[in-house]
Protein backbone atom coordinates (compact mmCIF):
# COMPACT_ATOMS: atom_id res chain seq x y z
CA UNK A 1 0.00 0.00 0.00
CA UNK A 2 1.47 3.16 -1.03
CA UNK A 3 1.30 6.42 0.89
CA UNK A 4 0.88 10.10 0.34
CA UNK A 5 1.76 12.99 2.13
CA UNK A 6 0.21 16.39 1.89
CA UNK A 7 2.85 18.38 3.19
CA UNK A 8 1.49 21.69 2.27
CA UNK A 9 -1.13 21.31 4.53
CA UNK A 10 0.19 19.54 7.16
CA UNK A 11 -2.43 16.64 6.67
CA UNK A 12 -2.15 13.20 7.83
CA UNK A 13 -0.91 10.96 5.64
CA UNK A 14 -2.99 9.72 2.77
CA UNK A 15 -3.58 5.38 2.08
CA UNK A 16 -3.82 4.77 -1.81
CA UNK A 17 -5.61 1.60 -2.19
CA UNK A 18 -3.93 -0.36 -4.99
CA UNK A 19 -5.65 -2.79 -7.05
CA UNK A 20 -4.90 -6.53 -7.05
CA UNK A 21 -2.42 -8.09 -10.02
CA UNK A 22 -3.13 -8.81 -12.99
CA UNK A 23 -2.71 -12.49 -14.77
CA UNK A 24 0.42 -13.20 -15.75
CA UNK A 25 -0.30 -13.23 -19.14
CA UNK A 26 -1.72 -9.65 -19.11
CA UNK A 27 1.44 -8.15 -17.74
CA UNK A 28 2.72 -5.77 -20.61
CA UNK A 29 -0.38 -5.46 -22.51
CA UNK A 30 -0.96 -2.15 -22.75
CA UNK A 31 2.11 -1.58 -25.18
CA UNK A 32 1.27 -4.74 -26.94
CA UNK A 33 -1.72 -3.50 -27.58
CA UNK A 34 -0.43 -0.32 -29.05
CA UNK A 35 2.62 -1.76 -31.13
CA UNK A 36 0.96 -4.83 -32.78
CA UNK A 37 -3.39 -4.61 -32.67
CA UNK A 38 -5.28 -3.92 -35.07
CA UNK A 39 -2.03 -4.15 -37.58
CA UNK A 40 -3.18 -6.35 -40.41
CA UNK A 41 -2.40 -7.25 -44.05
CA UNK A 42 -5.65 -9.26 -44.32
CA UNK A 43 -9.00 -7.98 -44.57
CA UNK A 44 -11.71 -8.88 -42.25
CA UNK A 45 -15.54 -7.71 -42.01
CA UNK A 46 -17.95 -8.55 -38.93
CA UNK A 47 -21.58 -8.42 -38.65
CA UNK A 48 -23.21 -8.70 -35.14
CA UNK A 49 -26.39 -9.02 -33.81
CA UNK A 50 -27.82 -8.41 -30.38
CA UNK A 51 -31.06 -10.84 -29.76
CA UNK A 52 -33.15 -10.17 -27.23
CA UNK A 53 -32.26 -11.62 -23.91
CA UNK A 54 -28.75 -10.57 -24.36
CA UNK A 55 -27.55 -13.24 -26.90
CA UNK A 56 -24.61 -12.12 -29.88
CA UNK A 57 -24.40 -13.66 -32.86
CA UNK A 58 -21.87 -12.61 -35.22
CA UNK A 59 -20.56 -14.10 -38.41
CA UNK A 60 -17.12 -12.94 -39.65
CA UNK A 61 -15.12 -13.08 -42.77
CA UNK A 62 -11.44 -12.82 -43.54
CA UNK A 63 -9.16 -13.11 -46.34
CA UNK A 64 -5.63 -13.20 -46.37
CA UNK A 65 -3.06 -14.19 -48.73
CA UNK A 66 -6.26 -14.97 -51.09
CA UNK A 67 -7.60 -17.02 -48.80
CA UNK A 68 -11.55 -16.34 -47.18
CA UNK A 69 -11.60 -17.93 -43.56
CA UNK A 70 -15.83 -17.50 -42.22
CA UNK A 71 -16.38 -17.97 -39.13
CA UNK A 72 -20.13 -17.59 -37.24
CA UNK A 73 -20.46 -17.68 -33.52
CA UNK A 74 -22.83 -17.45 -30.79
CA UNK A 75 -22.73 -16.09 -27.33
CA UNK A 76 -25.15 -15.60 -24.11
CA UNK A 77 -25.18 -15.37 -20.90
CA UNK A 78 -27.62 -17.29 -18.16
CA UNK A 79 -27.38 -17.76 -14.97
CA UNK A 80 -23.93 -16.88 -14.19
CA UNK A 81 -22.31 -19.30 -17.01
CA UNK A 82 -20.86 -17.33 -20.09
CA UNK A 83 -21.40 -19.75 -23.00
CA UNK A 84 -19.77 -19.50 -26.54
CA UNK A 85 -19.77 -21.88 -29.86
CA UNK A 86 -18.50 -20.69 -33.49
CA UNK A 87 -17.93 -22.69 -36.40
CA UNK A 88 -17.04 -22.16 -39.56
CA UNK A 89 -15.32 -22.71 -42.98
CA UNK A 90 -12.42 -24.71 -41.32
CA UNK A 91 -14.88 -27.67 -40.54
CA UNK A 92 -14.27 -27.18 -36.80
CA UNK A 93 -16.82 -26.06 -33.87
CA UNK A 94 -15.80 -25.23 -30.95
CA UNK A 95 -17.75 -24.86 -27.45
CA UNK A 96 -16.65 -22.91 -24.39
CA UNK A 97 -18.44 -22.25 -21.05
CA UNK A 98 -16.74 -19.74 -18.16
CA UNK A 99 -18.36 -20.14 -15.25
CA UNK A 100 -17.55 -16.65 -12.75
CA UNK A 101 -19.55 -16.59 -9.84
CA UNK A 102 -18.99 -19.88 -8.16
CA UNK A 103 -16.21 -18.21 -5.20
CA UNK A 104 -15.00 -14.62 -5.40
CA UNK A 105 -12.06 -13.79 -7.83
CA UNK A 106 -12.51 -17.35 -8.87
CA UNK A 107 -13.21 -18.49 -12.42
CA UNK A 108 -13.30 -21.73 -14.05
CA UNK A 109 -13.76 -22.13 -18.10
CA UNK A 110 -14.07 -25.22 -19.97
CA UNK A 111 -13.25 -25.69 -23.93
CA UNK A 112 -14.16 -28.46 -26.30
CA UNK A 113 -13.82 -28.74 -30.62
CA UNK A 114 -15.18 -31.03 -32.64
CA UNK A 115 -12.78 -32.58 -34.23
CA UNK A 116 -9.55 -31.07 -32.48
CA UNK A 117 -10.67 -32.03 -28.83
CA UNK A 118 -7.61 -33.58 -27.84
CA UNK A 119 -5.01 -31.46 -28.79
CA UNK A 120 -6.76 -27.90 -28.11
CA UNK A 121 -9.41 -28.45 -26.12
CA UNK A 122 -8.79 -26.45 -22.36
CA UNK A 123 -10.04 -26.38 -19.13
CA UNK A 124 -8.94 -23.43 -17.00
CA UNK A 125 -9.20 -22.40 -13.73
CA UNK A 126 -7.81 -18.72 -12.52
CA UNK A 127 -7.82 -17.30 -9.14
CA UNK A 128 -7.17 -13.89 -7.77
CA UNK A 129 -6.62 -12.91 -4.28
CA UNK A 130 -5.47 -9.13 -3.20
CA UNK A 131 -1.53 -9.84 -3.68
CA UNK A 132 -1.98 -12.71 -6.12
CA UNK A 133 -3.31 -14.19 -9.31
CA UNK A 134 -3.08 -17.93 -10.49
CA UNK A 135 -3.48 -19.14 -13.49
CA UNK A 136 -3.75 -23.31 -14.30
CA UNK A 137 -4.57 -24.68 -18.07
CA UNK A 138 -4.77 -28.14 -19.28
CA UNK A 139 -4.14 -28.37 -22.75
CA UNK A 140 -5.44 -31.31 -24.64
CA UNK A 141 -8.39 -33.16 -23.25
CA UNK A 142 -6.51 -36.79 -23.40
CA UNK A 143 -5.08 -38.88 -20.97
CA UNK A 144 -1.23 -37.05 -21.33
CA UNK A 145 -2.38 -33.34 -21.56
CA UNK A 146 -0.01 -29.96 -21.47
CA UNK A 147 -0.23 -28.36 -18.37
CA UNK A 148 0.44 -24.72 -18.56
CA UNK A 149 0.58 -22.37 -14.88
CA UNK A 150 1.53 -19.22 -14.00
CA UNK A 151 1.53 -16.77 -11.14
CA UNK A 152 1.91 -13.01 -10.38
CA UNK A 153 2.13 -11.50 -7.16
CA UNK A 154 2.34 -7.85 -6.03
CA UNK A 155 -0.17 -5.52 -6.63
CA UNK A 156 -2.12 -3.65 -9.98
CA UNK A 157 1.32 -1.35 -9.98
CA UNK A 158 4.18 -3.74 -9.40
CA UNK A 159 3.84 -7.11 -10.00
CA UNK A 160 6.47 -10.47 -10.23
CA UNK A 161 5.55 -13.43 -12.25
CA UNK A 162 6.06 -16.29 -14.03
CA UNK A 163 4.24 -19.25 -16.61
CA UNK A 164 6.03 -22.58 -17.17
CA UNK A 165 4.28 -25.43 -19.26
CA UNK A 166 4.81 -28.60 -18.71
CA UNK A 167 4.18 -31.67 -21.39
CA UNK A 168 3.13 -34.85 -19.48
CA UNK A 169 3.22 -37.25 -22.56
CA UNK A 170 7.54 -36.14 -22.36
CA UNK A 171 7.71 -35.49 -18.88
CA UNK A 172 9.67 -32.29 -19.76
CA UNK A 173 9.19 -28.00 -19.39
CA UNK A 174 8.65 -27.53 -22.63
CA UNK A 175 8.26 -23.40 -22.24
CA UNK A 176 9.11 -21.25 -19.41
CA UNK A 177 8.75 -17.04 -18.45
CA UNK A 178 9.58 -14.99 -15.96
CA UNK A 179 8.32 -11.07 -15.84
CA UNK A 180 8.43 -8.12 -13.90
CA UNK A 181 5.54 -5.64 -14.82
CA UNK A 182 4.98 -1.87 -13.57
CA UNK A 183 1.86 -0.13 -14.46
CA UNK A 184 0.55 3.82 -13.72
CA UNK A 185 -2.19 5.59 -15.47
CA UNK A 186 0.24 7.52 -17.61
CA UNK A 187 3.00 4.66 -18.06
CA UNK A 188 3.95 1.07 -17.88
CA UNK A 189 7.03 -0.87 -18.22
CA UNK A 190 7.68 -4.86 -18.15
CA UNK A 191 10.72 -7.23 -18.69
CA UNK A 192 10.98 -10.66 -19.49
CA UNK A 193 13.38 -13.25 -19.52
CA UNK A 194 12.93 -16.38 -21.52
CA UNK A 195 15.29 -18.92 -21.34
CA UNK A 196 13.43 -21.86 -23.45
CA UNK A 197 12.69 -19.21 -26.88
CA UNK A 198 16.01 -18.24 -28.12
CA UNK A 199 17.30 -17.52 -24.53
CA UNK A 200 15.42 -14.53 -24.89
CA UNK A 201 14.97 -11.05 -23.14
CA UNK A 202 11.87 -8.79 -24.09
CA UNK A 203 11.62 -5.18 -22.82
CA UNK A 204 8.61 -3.36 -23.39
CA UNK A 205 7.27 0.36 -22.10
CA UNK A 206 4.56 2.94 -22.77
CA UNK A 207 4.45 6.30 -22.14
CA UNK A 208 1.51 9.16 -22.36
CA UNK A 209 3.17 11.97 -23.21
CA UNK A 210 -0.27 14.08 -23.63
CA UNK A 211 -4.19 13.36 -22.99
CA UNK A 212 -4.30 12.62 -26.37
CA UNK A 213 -0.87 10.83 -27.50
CA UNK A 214 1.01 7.74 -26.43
CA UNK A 215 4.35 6.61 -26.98
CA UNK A 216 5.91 2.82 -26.86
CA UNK A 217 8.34 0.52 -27.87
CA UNK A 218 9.81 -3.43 -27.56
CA UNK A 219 13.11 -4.38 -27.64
CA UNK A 220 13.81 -8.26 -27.87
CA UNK A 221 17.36 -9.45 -27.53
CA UNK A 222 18.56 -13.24 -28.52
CA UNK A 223 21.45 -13.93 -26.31
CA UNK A 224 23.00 -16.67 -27.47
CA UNK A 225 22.89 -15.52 -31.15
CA UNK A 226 23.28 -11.79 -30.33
CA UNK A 227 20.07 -10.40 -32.11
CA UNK A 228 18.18 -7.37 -31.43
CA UNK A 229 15.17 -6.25 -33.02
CA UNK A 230 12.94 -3.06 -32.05
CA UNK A 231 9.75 -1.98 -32.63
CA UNK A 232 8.85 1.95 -31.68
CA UNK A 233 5.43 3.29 -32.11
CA UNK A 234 2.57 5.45 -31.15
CA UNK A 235 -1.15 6.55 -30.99
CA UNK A 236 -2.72 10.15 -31.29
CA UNK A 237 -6.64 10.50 -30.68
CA UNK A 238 -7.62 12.60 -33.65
CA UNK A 239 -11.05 13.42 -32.23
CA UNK A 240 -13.51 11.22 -30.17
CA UNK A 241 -14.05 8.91 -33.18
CA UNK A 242 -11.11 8.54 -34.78
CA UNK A 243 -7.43 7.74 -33.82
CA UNK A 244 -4.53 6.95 -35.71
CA UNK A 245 -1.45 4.73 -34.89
CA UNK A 246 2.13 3.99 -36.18
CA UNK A 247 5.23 1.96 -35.63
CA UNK A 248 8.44 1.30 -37.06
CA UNK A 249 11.28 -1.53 -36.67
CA UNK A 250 14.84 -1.61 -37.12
CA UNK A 251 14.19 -4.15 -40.40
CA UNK A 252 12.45 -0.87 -41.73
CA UNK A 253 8.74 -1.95 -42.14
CA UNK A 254 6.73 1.36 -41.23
CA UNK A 255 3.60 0.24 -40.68
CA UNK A 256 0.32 3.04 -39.77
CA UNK A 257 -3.10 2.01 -38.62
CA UNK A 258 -6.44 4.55 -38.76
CA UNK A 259 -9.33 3.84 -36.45
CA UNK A 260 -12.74 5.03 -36.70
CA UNK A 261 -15.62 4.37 -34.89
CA UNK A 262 -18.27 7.27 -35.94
CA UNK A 263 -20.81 5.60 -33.41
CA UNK A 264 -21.04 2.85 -30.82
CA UNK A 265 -22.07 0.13 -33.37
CA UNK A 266 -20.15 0.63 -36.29
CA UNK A 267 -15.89 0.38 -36.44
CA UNK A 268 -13.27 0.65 -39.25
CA UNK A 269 -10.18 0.60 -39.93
CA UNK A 270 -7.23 1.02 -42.59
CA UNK A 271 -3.55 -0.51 -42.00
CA UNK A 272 -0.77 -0.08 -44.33
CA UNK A 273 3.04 -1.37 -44.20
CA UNK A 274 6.02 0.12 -46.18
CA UNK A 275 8.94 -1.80 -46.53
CA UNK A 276 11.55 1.01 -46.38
CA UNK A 277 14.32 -0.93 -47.22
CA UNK A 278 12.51 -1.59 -50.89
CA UNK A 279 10.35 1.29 -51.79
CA UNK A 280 9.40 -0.87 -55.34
CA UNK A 281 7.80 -3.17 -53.58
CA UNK A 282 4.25 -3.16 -53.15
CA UNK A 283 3.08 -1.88 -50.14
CA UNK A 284 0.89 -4.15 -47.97
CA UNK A 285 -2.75 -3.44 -46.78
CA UNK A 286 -5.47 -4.30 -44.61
CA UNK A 287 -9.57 -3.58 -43.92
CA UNK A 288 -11.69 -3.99 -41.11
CA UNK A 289 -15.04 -3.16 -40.64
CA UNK A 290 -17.40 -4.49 -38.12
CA UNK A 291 -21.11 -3.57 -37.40
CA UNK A 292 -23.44 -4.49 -34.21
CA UNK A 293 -27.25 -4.36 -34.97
CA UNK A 294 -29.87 -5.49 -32.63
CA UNK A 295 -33.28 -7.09 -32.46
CA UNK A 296 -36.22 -6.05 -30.52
């Protein structure tokens, strides 16, 4: 618990209540988020529909590399129990059901795909106390699954973690993270160190450096065969609807990315990416558009 100090005013000190960790595998997301989503080459267009009752149903399309990918889903909500299927042009369906009101900051989902079952099916279970969150996934509904956990402790502003998955049919850690995350309205910062993926260190950090723009960037260093890449980027809020993003890397792909969402129900989007190093050749491009409707 941090503490405050109005000196001015010769008050007593001031408690700032903190708020727990997050999963482990939401520490850093904030400049994730602004470096790589929403960065596409493909194009992809979403139509959703609000039933009554509070049911979604959305079918999607996307094409890349000439390829069309549809997907439908369906999702509702009774009784506590999140459920959600989707199928589509890949001949698979999948199931899931979270379940979030059994035990506070407990919650358990479950995963199934028909066919695919056994090597992608899940069931999860994630638990968060004030100083804590836990994370435990089984991989593979057979008999040898992958078990993947991880842990952060510390609070919404500092936080220590780590995720190791471990493949039962080997007996071996097949994967294995740690992280340190740090996290203020205005800022965050995390480092990682994985020793399994190219004995690798990744470094990433945000900054606002106005109400309306953000800066970031992700370094990621191979020790063992002495590589460094970065990525540097940013966002600036045009106006309430509209915002605008770009990023560069040291292999010289600019890349920009406009938002705009003229109302609640309707968002698009335009990404480009120049390859700097090769001005001749054809730039790449992406489309999104997605629209939410509703029945009375």
């Amino acid at each position: 618990m941090a503490e405050k100090v109005d000196v001015a005013h010769n008050k007593e000190p001031v408690h700032e209540v903190l708020g727990k960790p997050h999963q482990f595998a939401d520490v850093g997301k904030q400049a994730k988020d602004l470096l790589y989503k929403g960065f596409s080459s493909g194009h992809m267009l979403m139509m959703s529909c609000l039933m009554p009752g509070g049911a979604m149903l959305s079918s999607t399309a996307t094409m890349l590399d000439g390829i069309i990918v549809g997907n439908m889903s369906a999702s509702f909500k009774s009784a506590g129990v999140q459920t959600d299927l989707s199928g589509g042009t890949l001949n698979q369906i999948t199931a899931s059901s979270t379940y979030e009101e059994l035990a506070p900051g407990l919650k358990i989902a479950l995963t199934t795909a028909l066919p695919g079952a056994e090597s992608i099916g899940k069931a999860q279970v994630q638990y968060q106390l004030n100083n804590a969150a836990f994370d435990a996934t089984m991989i593979g509904l057979k008999t040898t699954p992958s078990l993947q956990l991880s842990a952060n402790l510390g609070s919404e502003r500092l936080s220590l973690g780590g995720s190791a998955l471990y493949n039962s049919e080997t007996k071996e850690v097949s994967a294995l993270s740690t992280g340190l995350g740090y996290l203020r309205p205005d800022m965050s910062a995390s480092f990682f160190y994985d020793p399994f993926k190219d004995n690798s260190m990744d470094a990433y950090f945000t900054r606002q450096i106005s109400p309306r723009a953000t800066f970031g960037g992700h370094l990621h260093f191979e020790i063992e065969k002495q590589l460094t890449s970065a990525t540097f980027g940013g966002s600036m809020i045009i106006d309430p609807q509209s915002t605008i993003k770009a990023k560069w890397d040291n292999q010289g792909t600019l890349g920009a990315l406009f938002e705009h969402q003229p109302n609640p129900f309707v968002t698009c989007g335009v990404s480009v990416a120049v390859d700097t190093t090769n001005l001749r050749k054809q730039p790449s491009v992406g489309f999104s558009f997605s629209v939410i409707g509703s029945v009375a």
